[in-house]
PDB file of N, CA and C in Angstrom:
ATOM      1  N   UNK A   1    -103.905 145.638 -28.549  1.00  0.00           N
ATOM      2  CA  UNK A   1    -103.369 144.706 -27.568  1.00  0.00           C
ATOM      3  C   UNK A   1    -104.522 144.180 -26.729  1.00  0.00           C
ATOM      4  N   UNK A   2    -104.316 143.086 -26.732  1.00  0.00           N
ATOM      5  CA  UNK A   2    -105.238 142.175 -25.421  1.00  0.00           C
ATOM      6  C   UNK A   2    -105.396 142.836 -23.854  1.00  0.00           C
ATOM      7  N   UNK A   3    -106.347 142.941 -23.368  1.00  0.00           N
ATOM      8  CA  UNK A   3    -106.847 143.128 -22.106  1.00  0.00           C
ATOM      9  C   UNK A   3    -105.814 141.917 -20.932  1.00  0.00           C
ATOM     10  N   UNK A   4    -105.070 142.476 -20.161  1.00  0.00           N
ATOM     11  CA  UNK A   4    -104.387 142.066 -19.405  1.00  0.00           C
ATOM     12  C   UNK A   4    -104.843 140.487 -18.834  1.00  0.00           C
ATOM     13  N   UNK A   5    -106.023 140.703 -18.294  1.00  0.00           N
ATOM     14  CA  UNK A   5    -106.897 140.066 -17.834  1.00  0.00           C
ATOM     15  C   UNK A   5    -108.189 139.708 -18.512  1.00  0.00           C
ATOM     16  N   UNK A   6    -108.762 139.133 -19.289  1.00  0.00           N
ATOM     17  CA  UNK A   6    -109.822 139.333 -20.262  1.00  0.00           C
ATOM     18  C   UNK A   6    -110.922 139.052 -19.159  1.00  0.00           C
ATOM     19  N   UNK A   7    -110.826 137.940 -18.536  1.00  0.00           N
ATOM     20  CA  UNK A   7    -111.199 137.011 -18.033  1.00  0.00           C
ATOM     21  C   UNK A   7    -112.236 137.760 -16.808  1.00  0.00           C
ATOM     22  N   UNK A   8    -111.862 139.280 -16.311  1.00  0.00           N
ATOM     23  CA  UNK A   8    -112.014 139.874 -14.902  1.00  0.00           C
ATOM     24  C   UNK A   8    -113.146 140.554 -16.331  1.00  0.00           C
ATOM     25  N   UNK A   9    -112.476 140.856 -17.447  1.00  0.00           N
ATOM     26  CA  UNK A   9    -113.557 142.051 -18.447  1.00  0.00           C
ATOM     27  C   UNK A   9    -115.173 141.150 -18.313  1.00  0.00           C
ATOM     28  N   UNK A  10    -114.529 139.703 -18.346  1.00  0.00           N
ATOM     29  CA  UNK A  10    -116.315 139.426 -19.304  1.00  0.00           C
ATOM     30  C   UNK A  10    -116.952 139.234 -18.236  1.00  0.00           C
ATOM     31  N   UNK A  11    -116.245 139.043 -16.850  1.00  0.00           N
ATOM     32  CA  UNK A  11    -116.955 138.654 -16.013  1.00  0.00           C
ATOM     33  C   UNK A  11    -117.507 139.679 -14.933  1.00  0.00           C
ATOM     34  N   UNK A  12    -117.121 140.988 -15.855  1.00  0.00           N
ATOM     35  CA  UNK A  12    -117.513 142.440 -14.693  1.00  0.00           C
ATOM     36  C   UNK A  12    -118.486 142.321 -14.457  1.00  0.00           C
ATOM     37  N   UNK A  13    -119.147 143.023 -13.363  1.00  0.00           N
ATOM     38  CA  UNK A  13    -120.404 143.234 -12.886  1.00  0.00           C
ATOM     39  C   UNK A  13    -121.376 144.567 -13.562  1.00  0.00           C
ATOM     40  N   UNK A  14    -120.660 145.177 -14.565  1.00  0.00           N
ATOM     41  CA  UNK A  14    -120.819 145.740 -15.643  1.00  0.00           C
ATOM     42  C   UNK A  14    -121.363 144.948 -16.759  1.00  0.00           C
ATOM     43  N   UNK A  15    -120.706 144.020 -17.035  1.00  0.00           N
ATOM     44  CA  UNK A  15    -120.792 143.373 -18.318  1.00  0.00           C
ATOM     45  C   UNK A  15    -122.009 142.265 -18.240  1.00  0.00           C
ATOM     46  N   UNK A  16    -121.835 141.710 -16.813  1.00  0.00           N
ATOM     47  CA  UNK A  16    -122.462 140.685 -16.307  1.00  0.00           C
ATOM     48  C   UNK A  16    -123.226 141.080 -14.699  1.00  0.00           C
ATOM     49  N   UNK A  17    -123.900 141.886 -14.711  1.00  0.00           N
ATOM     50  CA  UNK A  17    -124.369 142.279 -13.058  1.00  0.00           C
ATOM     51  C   UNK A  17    -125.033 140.883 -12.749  1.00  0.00           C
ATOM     52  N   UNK A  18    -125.511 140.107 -12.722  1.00  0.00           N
ATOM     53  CA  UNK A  18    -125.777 138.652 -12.188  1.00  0.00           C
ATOM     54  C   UNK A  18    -124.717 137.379 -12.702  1.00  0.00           C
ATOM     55  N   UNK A  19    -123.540 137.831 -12.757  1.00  0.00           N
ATOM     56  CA  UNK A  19    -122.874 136.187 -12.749  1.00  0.00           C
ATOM     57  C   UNK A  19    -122.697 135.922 -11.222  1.00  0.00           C
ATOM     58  N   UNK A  20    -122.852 134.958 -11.432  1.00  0.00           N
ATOM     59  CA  UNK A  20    -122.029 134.343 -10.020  1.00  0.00           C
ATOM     60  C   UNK A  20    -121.135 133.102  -9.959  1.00  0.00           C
ATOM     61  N   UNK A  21    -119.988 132.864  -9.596  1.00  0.00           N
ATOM     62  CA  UNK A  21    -119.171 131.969  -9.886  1.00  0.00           C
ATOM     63  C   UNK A  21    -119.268 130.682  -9.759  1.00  0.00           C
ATOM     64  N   UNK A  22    -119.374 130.065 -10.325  1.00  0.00           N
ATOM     65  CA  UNK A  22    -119.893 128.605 -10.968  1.00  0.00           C
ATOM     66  C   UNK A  22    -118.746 127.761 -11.358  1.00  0.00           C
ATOM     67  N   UNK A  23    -118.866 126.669 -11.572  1.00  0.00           N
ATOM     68  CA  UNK A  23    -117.677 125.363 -12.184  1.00  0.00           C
ATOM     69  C   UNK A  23    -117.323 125.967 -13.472  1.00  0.00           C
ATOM     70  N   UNK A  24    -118.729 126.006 -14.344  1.00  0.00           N
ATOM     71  CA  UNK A  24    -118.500 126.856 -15.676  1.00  0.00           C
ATOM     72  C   UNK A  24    -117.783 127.672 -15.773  1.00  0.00           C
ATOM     73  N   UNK A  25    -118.909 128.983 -14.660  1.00  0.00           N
ATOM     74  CA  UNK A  25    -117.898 129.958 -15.447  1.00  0.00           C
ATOM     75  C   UNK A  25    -116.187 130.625 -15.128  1.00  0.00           C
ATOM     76  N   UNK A  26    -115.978 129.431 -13.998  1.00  0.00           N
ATOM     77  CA  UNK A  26    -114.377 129.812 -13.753  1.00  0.00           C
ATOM     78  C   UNK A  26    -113.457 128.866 -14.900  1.00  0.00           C
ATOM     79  N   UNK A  27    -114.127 127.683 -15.402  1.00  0.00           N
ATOM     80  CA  UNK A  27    -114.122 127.027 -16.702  1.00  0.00           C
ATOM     81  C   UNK A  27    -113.760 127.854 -17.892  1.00  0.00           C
ATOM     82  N   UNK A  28    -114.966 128.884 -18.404  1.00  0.00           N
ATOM     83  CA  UNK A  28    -114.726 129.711 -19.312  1.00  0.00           C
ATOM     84  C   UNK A  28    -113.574 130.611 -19.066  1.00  0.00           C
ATOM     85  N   UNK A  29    -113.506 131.394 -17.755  1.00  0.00           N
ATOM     86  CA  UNK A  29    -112.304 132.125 -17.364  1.00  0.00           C
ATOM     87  C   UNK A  29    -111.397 131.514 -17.312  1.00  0.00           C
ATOM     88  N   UNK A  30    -111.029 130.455 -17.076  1.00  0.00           N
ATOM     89  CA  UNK A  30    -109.673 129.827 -17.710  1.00  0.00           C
ATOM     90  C   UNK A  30    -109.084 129.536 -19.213  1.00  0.00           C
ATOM     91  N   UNK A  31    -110.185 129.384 -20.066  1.00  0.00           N
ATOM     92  CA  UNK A  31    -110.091 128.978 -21.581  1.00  0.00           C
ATOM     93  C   UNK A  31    -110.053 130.541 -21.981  1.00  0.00           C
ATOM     94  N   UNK A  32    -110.621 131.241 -21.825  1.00  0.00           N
ATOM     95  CA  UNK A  32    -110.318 132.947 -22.270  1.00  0.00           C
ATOM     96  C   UNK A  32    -108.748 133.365 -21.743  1.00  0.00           C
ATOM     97  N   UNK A  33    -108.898 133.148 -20.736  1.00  0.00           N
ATOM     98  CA  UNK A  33    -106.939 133.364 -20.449  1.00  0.00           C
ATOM     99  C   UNK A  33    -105.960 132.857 -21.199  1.00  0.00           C
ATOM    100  N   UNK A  34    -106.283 131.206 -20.984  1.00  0.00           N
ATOM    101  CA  UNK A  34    -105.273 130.831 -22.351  1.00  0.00           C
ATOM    102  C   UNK A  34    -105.477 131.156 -23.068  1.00  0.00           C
ATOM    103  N   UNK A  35    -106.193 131.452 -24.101  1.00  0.00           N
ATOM    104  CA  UNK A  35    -106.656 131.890 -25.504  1.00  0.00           C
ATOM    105  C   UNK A  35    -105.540 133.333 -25.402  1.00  0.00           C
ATOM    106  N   UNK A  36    -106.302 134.001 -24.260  1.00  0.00           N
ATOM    107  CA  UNK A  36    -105.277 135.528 -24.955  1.00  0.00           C
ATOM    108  C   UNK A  36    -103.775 135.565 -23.899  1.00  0.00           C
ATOM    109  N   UNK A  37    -103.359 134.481 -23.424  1.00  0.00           N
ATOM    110  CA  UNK A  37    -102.002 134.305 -23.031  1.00  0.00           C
ATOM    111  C   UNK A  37    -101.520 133.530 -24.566  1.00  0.00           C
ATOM    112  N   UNK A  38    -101.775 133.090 -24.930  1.00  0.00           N
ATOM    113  CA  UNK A  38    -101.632 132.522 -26.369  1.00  0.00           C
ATOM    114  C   UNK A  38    -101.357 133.662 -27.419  1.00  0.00           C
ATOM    115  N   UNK A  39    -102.354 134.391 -27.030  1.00  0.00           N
ATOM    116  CA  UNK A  39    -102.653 135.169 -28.452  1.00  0.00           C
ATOM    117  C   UNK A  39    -101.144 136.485 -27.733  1.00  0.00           C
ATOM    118  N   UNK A  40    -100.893 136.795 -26.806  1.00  0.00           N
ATOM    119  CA  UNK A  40     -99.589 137.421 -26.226  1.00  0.00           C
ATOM    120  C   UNK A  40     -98.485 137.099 -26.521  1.00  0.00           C
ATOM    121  N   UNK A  41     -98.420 135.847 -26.738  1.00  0.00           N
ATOM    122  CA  UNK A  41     -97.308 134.778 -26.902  1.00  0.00           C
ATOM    123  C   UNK A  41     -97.239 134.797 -28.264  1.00  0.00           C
ATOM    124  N   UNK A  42     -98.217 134.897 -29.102  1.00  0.00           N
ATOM    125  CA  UNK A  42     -98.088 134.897 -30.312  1.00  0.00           C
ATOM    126  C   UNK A  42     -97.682 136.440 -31.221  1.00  0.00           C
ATOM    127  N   UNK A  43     -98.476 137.314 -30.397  1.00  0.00           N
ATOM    128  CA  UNK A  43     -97.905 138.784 -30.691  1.00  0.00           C
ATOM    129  C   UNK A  43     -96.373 138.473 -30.391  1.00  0.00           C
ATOM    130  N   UNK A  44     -95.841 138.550 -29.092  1.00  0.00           N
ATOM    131  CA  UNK A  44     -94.182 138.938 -28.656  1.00  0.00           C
ATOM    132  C   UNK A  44     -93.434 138.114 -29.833  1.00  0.00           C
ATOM    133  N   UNK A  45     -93.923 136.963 -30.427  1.00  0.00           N
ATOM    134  CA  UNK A  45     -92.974 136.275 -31.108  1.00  0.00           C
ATOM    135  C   UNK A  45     -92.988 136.720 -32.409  1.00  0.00           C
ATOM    136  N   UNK A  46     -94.424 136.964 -33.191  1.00  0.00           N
ATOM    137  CA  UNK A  46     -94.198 137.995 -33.865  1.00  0.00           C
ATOM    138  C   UNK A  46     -93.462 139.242 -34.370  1.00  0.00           C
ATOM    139  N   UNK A  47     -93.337 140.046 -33.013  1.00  0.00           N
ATOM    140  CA  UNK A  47     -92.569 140.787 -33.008  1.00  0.00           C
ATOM    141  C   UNK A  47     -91.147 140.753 -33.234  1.00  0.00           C
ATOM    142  N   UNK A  48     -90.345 139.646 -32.415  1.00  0.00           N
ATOM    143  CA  UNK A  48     -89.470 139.393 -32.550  1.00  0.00           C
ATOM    144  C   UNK A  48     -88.997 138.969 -33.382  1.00  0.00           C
ATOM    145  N   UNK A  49     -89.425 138.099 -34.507  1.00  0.00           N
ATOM    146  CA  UNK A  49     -89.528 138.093 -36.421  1.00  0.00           C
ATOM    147  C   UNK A  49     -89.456 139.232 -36.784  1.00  0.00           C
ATOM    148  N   UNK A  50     -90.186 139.888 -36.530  1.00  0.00           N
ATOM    149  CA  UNK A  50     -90.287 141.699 -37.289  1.00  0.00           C
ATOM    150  C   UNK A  50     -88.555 141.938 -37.087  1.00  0.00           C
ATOM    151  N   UNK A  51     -88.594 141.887 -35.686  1.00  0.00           N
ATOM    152  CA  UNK A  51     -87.059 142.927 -35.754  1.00  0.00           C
ATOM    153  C   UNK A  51     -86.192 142.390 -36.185  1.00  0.00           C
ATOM    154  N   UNK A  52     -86.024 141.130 -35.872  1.00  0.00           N
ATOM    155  CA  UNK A  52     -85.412 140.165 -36.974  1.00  0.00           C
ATOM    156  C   UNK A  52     -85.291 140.182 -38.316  1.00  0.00           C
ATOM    157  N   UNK A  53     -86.423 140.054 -38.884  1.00  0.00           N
ATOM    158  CA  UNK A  53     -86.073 140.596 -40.626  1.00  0.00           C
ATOM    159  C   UNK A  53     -85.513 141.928 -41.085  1.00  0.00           C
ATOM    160  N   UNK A  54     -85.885 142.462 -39.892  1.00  0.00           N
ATOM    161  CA  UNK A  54     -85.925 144.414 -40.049  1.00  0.00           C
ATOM    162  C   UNK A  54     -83.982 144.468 -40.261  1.00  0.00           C
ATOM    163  N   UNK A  55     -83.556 143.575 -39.119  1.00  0.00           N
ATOM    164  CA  UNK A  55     -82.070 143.330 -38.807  1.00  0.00           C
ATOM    165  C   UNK A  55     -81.500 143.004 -39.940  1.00  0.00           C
ATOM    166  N   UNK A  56     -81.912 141.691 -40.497  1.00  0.00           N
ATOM    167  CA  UNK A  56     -81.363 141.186 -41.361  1.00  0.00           C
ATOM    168  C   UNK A  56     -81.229 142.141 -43.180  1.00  0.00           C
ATOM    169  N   UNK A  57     -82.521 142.866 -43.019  1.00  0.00           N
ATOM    170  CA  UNK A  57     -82.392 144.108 -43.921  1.00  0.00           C
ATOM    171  C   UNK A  57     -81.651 144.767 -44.283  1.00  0.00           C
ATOM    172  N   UNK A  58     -81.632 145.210 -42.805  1.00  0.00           N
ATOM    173  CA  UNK A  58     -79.876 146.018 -42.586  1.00  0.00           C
ATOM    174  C   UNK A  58     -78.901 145.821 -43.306  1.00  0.00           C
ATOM    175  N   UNK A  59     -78.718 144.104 -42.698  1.00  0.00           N
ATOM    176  CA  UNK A  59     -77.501 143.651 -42.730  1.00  0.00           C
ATOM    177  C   UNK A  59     -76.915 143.469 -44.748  1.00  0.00           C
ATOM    178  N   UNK A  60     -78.020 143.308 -44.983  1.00  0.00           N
ATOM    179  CA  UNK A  60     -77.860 143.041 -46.610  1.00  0.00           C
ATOM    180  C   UNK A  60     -77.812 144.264 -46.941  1.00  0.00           C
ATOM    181  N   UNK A  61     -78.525 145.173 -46.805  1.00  0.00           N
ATOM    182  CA  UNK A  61     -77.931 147.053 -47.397  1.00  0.00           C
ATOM    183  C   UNK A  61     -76.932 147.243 -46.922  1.00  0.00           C
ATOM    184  N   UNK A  62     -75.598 147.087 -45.731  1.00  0.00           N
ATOM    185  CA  UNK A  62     -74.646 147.102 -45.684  1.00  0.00           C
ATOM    186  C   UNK A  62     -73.698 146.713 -46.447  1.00  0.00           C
ATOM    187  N   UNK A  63     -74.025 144.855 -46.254  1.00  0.00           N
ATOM    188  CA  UNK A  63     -73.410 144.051 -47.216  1.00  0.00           C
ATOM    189  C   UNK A  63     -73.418 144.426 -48.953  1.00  0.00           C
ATOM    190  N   UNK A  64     -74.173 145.191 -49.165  1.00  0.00           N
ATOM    191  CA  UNK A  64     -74.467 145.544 -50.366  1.00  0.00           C
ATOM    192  C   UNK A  64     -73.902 147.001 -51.255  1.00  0.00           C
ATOM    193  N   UNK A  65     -73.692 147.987 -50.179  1.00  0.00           N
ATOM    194  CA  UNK A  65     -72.943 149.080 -49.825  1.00  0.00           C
ATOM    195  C   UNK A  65     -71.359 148.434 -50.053  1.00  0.00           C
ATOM    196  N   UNK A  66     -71.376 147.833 -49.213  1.00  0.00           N
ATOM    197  CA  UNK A  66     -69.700 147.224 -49.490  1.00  0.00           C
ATOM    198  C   UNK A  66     -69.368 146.960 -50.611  1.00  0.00           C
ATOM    199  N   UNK A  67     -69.857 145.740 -51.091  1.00  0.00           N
ATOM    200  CA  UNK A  67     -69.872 144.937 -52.203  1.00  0.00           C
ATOM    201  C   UNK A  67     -69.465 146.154 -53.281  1.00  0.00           C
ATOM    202  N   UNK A  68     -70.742 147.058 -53.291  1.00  0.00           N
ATOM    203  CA  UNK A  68     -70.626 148.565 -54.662  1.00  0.00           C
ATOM    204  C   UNK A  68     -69.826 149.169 -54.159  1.00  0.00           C
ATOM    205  N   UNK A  69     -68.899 149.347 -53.075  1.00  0.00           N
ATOM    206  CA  UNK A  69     -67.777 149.885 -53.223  1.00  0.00           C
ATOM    207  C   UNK A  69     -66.354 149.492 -53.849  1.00  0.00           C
ATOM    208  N   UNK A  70     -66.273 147.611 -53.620  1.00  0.00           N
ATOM    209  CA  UNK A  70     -65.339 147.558 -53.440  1.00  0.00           C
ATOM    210  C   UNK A  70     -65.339 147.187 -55.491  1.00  0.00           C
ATOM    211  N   UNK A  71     -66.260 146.897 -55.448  1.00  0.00           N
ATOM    212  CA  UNK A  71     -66.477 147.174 -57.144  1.00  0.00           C
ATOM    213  C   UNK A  71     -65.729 148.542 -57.806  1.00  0.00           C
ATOM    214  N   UNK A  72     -66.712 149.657 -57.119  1.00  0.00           N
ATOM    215  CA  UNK A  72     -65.993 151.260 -57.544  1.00  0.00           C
ATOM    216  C   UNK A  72     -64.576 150.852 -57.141  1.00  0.00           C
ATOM    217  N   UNK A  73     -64.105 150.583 -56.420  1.00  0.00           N
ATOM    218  CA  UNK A  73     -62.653 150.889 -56.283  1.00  0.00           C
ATOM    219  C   UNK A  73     -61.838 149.889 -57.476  1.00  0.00           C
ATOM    220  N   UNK A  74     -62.437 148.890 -57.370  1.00  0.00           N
ATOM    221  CA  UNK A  74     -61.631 148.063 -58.514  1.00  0.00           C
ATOM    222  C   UNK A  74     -61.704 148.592 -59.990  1.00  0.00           C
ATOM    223  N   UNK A  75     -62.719 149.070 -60.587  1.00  0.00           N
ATOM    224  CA  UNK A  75     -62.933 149.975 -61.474  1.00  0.00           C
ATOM    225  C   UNK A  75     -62.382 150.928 -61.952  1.00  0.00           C
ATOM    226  N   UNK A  76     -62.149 151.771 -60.513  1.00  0.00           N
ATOM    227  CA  UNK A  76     -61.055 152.809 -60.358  1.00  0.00           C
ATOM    228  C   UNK A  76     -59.830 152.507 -60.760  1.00  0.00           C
ATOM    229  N   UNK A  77     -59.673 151.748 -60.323  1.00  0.00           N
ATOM    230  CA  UNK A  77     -57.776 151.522 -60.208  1.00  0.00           C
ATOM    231  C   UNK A  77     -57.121 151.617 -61.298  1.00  0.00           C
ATOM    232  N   UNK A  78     -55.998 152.185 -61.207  1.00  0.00           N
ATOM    233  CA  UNK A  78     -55.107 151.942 -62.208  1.00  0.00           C
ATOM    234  C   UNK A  78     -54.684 150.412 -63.195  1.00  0.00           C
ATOM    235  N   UNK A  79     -55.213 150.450 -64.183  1.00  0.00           N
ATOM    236  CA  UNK A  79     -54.607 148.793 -64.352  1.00  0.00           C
ATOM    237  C   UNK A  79     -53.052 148.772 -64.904  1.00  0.00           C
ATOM    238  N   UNK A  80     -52.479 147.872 -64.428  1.00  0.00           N
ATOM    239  CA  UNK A  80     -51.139 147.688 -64.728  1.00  0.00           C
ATOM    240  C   UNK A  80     -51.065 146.614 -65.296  1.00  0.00           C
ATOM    241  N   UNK A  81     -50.302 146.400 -66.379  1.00  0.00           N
ATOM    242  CA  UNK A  81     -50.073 145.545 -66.997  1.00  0.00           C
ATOM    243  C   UNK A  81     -49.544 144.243 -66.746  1.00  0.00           C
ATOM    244  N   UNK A  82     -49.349 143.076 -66.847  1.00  0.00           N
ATOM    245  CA  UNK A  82     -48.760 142.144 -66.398  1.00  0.00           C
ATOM    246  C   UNK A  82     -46.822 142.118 -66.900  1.00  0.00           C
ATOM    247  N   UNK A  83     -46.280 141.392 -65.981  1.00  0.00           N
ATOM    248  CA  UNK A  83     -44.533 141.571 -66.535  1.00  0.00           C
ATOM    249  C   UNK A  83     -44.750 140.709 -67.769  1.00  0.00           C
ATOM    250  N   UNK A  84     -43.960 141.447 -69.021  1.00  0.00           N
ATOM    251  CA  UNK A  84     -43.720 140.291 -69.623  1.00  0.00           C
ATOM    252  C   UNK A  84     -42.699 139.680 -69.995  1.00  0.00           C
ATOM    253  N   UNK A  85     -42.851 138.471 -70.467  1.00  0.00           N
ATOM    254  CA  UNK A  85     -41.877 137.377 -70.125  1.00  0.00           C
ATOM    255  C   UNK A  85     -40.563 137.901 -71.349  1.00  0.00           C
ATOM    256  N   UNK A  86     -39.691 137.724 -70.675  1.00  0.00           N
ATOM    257  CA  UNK A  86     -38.014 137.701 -71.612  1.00  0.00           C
ATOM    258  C   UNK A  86     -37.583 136.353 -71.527  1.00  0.00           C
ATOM    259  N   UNK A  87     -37.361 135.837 -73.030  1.00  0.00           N
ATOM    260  CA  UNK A  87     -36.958 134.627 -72.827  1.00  0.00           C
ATOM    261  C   UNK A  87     -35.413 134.562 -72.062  1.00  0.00           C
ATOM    262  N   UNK A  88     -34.813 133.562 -72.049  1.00  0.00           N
ATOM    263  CA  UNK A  88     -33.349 133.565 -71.030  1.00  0.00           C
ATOM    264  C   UNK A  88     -32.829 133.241 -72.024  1.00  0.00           C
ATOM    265  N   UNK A  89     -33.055 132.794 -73.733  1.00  0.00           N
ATOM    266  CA  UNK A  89     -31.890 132.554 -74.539  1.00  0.00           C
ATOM    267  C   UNK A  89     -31.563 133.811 -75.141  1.00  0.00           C
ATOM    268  N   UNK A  90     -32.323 135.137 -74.787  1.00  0.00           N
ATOM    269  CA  UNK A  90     -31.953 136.470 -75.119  1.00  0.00           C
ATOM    270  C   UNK A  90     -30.151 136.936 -74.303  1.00  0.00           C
ATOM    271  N   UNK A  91     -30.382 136.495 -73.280  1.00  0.00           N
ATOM    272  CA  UNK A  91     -29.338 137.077 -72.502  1.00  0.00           C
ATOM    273  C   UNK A  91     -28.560 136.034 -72.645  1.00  0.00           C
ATOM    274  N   UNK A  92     -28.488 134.999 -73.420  1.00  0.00           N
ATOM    275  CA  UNK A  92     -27.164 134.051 -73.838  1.00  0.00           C
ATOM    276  C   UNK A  92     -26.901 134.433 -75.437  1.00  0.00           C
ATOM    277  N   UNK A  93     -27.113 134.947 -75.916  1.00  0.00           N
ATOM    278  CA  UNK A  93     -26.449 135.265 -77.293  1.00  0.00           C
ATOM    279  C   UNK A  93     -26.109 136.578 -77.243  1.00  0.00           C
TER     280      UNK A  93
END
């Protein structure tokens, strides 16, 4: 994960013991922020695809579970025959 703040990292007095704040370099500290407010924005949405497909996974191994059941059960079943037909000139002669 991205540094909260990147912007405070490059510009430590650690990293940098002589910066001093300039047009530039509050310039650069703005283009590094967007960059990894971007790149945040692009992780969370990411993510939210992930769980999304992860969901939709689900949803088809359920759907799919069903489906092979309702198969087994039809399989199962008793089959019964259809009625069959008596003509009506039987019961007139």
């Amino acid at each position: 994960m991205i540094h909260k703040d990147i912007s405070k990292t490059i510009c430590s007095k650690s990293l940098l013991p002589d910066c001093k704040p300039s047009g530039e370099m509050l310039a650069l500290q703005s283009l590094v922020n967007a960059f990894a407010d971007s790149i945040r924005a692009s992780q969370n949405h990411m993510q939210g695809l992930s769980d999304e497909i992860e969901s939709h996974k689900k949803h088809i191994a359920r759907l799919k579970d069903e489906l092979s059941a309702a198969c087994r059960r039809q399989l199962s079943a008793p089959v019964v025959p259809p009625p069959t037909e008596v003509s009506i000139d039987y019961y007139y002669y």
